[in-house]
N, C-alpha and C. Protein backbone atom coordinates (compact mmCIF):
# COMPACT_ATOMS: atom_id res chain seq x y z
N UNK A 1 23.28 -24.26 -5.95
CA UNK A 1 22.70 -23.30 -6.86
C UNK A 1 23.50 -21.99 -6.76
N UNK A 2 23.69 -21.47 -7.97
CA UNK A 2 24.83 -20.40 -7.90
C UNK A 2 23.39 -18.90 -7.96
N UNK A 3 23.55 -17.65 -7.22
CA UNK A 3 23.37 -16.46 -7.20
C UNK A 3 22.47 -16.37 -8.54
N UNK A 4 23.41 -16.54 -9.73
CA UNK A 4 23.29 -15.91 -10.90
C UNK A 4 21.94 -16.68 -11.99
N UNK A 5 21.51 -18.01 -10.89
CA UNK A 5 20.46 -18.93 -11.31
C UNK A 5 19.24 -18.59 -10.12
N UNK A 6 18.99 -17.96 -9.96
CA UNK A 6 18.41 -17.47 -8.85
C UNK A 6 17.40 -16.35 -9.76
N UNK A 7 15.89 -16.26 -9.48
CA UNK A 7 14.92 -15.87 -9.75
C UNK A 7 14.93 -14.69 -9.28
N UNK A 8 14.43 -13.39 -9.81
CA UNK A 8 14.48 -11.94 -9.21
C UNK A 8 12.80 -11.96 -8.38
N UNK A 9 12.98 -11.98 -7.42
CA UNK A 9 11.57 -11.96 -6.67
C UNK A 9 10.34 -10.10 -7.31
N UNK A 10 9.20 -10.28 -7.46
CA UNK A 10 8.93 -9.04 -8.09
C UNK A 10 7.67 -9.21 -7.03
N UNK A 11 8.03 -7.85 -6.48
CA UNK A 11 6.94 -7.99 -5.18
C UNK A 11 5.49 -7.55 -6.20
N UNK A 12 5.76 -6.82 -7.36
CA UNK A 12 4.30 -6.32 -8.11
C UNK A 12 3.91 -7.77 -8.36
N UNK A 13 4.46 -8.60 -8.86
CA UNK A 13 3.64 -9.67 -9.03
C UNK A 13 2.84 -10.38 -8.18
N UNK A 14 3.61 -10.50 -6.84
CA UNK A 14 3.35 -11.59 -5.91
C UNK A 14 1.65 -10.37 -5.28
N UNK A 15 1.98 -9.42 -5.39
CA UNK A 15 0.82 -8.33 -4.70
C UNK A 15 -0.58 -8.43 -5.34
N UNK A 16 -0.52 -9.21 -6.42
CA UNK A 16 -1.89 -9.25 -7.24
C UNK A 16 -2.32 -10.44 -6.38
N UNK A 17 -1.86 -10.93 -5.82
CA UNK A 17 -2.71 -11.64 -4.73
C UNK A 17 -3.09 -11.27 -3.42
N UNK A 18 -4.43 -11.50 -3.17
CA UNK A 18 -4.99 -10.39 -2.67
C UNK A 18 -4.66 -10.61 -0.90
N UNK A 19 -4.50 -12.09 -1.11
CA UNK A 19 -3.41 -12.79 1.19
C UNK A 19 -2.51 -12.21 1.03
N UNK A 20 -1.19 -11.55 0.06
CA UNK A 20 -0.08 -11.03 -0.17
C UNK A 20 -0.67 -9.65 0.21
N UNK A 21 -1.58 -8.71 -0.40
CA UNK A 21 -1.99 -7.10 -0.42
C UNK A 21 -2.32 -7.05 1.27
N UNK A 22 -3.36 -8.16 1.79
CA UNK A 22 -3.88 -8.07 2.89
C UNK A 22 -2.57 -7.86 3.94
N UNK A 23 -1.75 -9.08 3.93
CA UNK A 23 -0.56 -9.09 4.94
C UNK A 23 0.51 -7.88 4.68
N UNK A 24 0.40 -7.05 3.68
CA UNK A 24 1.64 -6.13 3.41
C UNK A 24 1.26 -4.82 4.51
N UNK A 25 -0.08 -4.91 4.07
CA UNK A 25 -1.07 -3.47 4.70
C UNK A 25 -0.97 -3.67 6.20
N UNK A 26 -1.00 -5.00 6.37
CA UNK A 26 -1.41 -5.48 8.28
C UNK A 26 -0.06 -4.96 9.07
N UNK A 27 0.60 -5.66 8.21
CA UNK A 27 2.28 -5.61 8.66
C UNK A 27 2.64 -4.03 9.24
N UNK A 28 2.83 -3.12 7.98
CA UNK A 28 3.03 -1.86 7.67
C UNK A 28 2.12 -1.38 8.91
N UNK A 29 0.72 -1.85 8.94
CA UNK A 29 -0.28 -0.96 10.21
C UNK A 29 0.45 -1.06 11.64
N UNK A 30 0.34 -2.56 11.92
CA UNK A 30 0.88 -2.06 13.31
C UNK A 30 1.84 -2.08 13.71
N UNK A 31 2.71 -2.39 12.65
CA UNK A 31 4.40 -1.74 12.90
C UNK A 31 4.48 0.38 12.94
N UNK A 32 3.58 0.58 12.78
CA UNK A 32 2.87 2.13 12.86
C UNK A 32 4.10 3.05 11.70
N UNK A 33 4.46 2.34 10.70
CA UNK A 33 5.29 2.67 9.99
C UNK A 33 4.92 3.08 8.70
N UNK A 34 4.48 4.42 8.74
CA UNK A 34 4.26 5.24 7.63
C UNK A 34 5.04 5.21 6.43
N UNK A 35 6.38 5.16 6.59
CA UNK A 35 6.65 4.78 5.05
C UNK A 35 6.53 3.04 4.43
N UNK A 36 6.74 2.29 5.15
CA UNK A 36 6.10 1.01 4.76
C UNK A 36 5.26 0.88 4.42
N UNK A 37 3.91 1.61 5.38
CA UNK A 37 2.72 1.63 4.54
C UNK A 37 2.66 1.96 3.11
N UNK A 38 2.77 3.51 3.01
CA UNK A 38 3.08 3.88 1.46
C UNK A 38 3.90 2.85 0.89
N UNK A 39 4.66 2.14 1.24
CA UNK A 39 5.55 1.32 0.24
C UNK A 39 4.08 0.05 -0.04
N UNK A 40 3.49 -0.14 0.49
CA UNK A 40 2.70 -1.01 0.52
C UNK A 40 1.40 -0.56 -0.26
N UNK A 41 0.99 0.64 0.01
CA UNK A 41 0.01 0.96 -1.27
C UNK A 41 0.39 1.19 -2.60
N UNK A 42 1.69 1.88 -2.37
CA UNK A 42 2.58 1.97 -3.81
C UNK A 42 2.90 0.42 -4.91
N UNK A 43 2.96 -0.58 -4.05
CA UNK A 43 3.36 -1.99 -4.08
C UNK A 43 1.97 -2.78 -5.01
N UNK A 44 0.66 -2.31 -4.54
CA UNK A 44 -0.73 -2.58 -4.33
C UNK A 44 -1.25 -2.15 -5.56
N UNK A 45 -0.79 -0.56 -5.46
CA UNK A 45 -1.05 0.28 -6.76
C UNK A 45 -0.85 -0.41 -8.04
N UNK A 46 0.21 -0.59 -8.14
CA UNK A 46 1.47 -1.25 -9.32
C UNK A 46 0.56 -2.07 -9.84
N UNK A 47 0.13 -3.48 -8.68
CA UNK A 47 -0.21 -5.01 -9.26
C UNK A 47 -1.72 -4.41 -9.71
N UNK A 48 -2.62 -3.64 -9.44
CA UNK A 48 -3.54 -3.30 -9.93
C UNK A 48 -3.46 -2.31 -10.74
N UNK A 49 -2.37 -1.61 -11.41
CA UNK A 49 -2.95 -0.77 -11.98
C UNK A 49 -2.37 0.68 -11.80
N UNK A 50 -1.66 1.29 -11.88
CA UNK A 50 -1.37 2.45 -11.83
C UNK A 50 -2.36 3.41 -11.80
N UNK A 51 -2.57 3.69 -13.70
CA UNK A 51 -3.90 4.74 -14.16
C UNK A 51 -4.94 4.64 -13.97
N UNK A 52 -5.02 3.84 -13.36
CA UNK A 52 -6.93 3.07 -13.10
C UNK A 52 -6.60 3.23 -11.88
N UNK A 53 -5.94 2.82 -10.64
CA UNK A 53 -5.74 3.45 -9.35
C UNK A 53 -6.04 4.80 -9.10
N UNK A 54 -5.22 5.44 -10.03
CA UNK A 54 -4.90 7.34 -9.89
C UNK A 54 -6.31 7.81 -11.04
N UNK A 55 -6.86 7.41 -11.44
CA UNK A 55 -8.14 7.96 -12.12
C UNK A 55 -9.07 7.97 -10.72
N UNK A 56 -9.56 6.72 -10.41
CA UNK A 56 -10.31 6.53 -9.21
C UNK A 56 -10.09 6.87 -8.01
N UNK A 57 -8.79 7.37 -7.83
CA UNK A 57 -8.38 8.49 -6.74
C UNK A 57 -8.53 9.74 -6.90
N UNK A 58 -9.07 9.83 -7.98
CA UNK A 58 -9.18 11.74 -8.37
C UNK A 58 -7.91 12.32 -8.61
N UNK A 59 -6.85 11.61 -8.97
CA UNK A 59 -5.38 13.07 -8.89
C UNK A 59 -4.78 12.00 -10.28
N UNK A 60 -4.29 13.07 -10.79
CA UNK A 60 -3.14 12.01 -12.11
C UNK A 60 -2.28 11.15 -11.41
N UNK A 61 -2.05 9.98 -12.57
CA UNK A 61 -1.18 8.97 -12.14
C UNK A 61 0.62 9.79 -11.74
N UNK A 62 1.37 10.98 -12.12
CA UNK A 62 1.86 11.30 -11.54
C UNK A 62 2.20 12.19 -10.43
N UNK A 63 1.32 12.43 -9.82
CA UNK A 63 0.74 12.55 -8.53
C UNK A 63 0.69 11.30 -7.54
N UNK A 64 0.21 10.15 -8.03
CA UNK A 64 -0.02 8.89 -7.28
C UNK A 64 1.64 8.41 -7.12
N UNK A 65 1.98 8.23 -8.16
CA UNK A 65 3.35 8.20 -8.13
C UNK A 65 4.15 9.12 -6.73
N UNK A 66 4.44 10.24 -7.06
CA UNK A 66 4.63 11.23 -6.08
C UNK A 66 4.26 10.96 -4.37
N UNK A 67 2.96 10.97 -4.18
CA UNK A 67 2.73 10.44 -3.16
C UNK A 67 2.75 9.13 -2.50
N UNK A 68 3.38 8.01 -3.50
CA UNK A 68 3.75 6.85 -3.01
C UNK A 68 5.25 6.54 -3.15
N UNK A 69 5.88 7.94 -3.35
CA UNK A 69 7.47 7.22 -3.76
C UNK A 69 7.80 7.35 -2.09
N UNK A 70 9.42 6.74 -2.25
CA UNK A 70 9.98 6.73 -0.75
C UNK A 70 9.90 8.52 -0.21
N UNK A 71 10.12 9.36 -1.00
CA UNK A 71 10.09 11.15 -0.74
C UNK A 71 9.06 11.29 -0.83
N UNK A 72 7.81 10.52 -0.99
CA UNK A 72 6.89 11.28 -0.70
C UNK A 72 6.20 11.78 0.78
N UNK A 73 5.20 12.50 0.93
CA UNK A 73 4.60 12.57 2.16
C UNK A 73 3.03 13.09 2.06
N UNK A 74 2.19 11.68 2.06
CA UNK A 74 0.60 11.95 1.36
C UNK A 74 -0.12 12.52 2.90
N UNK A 75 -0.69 13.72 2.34
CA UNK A 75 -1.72 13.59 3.33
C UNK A 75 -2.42 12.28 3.52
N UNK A 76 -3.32 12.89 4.75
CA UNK A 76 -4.37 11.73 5.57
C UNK A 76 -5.34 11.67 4.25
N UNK A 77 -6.18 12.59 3.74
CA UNK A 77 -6.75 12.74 2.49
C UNK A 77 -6.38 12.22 1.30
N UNK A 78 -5.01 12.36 1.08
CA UNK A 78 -4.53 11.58 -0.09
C UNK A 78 -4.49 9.85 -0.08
N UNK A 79 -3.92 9.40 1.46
CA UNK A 79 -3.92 8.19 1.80
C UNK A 79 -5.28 7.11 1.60
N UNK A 80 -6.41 8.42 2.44
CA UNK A 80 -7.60 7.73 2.50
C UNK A 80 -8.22 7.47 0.75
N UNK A 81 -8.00 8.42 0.21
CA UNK A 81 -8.42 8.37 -1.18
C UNK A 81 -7.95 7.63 -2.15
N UNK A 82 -6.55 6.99 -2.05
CA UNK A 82 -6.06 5.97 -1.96
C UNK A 82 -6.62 4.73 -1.87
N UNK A 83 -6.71 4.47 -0.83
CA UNK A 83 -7.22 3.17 -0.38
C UNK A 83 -8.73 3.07 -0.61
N UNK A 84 -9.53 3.83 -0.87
CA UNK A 84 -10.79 4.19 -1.50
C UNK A 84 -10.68 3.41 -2.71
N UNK A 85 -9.85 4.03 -3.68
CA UNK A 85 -9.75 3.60 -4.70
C UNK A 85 -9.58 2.19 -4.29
N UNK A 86 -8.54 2.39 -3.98
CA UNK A 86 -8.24 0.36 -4.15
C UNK A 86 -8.97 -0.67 -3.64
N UNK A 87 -9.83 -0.13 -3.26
CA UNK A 87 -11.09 -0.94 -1.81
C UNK A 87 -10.64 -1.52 -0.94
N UNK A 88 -9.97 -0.65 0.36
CA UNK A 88 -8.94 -1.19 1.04
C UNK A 88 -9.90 -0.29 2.65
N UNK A 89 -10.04 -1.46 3.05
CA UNK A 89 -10.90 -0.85 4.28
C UNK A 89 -9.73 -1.22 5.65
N UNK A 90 -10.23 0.00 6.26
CA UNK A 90 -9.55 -0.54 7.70
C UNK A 90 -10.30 -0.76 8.64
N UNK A 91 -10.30 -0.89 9.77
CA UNK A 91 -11.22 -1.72 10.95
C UNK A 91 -10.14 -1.09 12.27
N UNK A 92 -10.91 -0.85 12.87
CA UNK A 92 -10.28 -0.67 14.02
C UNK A 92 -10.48 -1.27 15.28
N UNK A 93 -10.21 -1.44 16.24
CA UNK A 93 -10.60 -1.77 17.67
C UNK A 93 -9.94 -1.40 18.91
N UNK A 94 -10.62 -0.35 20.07
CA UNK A 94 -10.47 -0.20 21.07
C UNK A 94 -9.37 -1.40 22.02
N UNK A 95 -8.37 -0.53 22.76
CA UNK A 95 -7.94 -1.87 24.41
C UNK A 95 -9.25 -2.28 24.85
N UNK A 96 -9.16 -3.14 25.31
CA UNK A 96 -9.92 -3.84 26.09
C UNK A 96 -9.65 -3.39 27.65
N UNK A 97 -8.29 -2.98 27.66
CA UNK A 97 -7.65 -3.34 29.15
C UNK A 97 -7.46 -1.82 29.48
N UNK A 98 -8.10 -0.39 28.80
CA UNK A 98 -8.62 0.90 28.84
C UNK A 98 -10.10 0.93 29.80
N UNK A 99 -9.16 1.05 30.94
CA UNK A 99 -10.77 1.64 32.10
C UNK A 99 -11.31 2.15 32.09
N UNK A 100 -10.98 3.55 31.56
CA UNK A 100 -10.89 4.85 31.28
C UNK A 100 -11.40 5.79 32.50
């Protein structure tokens, strides 16, 4: 198979599935990699929706934009409001192996 027969992979597409959204977010978390993450809500954003994302976040869609490009840098507030919108919960859990 030559290069030029070869399918362009479109991560917006594959992200409307919701085992694809789950594993992008997991990944990005505990690799503790802040711009991945954003690449990952930005990614999330897209397959759902841009203006309907950034309406339900409270800020215009170029704003959402802004705060999800690679230059951006969202507050904790912007992030959380974010993922609000998108119904994107996180969970946390304590070491176990913390004596304290």
């Amino acid at each position: 198979m030559k290069i030029s027969e070869l399918e362009a992979f479109d991560s917006t597409e594959a992200a409307k599935d919701p085992v694809v959204q789950e594993e992008l977010l997991n990944m990005a978390w505990e690799d503790g990699d802040i711009p991945a993450l954003t690449h990952a809500l930005a990614v999330i954003a897209k397959a759902r929706g841009m203006a309907e994302t950034a309406n339900k976040a409270g800020i215009t869609r170029p704003a959402l934009y802004k705060a999800l490009s690679d230059k951006g840098n969202p507050s904790l507030s912007s992030l959380l409001g974010i993922m609000k919108a998108l119904d994107i919960k996180a969970t946390f859990h304590t070491s176990t192996s913390y004596a304290g």
